[in-house]
Protein backbone atom coordinates (compact mmCIF):
# COMPACT_ATOMS: atom_id res chain seq x y z
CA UNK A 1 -131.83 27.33 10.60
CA UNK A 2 -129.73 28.92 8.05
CA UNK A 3 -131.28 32.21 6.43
CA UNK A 4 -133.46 32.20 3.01
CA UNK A 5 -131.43 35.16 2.14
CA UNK A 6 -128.50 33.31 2.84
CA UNK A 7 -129.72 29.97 0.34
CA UNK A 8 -130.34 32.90 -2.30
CA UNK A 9 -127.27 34.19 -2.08
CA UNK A 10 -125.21 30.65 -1.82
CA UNK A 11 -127.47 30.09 -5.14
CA UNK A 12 -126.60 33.02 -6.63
CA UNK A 13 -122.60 32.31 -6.24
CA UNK A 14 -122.92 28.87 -7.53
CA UNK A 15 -125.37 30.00 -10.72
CA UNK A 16 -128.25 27.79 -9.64
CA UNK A 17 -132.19 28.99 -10.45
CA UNK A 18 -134.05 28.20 -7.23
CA UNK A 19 -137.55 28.58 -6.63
CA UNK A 20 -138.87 30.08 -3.11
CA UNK A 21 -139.90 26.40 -2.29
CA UNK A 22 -136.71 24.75 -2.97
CA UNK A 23 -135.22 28.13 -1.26
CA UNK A 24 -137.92 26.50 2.00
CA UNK A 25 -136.62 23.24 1.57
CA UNK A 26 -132.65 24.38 1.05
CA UNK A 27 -133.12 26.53 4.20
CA UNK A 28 -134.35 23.66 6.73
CA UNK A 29 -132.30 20.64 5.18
CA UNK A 30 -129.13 22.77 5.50
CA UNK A 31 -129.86 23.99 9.00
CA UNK A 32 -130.20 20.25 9.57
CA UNK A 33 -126.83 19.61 8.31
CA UNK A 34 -125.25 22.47 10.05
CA UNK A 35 -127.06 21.54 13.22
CA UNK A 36 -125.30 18.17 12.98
CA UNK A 37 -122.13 18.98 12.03
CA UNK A 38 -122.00 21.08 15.06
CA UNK A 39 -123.31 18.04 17.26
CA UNK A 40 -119.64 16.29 16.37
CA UNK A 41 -118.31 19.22 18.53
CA UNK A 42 -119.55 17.62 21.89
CA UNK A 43 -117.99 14.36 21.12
CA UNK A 44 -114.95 13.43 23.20
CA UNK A 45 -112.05 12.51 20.74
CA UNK A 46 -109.57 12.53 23.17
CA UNK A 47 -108.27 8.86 22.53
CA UNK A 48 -108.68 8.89 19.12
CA UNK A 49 -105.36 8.84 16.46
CA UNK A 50 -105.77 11.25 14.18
CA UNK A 51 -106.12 10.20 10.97
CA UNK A 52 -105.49 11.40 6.86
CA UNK A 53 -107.75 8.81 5.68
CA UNK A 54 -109.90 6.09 7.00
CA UNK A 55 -108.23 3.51 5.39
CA UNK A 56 -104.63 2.64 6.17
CA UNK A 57 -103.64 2.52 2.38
CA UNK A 58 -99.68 2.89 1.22
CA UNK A 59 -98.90 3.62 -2.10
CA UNK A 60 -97.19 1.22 -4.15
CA UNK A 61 -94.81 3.06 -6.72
CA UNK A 62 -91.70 1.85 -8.43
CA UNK A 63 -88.46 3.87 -9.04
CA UNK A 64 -88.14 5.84 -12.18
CA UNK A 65 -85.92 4.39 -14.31
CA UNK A 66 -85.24 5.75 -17.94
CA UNK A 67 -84.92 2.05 -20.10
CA UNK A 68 -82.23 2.80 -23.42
CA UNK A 69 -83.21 2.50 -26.46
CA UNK A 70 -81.17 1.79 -29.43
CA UNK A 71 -81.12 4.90 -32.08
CA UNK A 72 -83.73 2.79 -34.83
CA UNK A 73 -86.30 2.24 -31.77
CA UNK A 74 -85.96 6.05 -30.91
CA UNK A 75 -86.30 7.82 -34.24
CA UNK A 76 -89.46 4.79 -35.01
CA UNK A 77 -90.86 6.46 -31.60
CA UNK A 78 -90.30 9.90 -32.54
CA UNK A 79 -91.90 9.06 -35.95
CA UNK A 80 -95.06 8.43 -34.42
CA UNK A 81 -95.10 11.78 -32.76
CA UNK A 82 -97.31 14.24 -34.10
CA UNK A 83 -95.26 17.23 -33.45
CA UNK A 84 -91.19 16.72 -32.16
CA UNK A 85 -88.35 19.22 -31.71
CA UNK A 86 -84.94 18.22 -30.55
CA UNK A 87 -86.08 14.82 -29.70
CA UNK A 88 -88.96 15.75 -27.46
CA UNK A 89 -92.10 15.47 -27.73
CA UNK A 90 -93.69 18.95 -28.29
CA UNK A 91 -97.33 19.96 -26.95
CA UNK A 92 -99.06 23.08 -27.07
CA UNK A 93 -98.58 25.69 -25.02
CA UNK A 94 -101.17 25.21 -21.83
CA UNK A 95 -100.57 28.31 -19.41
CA UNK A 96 -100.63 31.12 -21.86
CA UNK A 97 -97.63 33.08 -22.64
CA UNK A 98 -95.29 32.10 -19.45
């Protein structure tokens, strides 16, 4: 079973107000999930493909491919923009002074 002090202190990191029966309760249904996690250790996986995800998913993607524009279709674009320099779109700044 995984400490009280232990739940206080995992409480403490993640800013949570527990009360010393939910501390109980967080205690024993933690140790329960530890206790099974380490259960999986005993299993033999030694046939078993490892794996990145359990389903065999591929992702579909097409090529990027810039489509022209004629100059009127542009500068109606850029109109629309609410802040453009040079023909770019320009956002604010996201990462602080980089």
């Amino acid at each position: 079973m995984i400490s009280k002090d232990t739940i206080k202190k995992l409480a403490s990191l993640a800013r949570l107000e527990v009360t010393d029966a939910e501390v109980e309760t967080l205690a024993r249904e933690a140790g329960s999930i530890l206790n099974y996690a380490e259960s999986l250790n005993t299993l033999d996986v030694a046939e078993v493909t490892p794996m990145t995800h359990a389903e065999l998913l591929e992702n579909v993607i097409r090529d990027d491919v810039a489509i022209p524009t004629d100059e009127a279709e542009r500068n109606r674009m850029m109109s629309q923009l609410a802040k453009a320099k040079d023909d770019q779109l320009q956002v604010p700044n996201v990462f602080g002074n980089v």
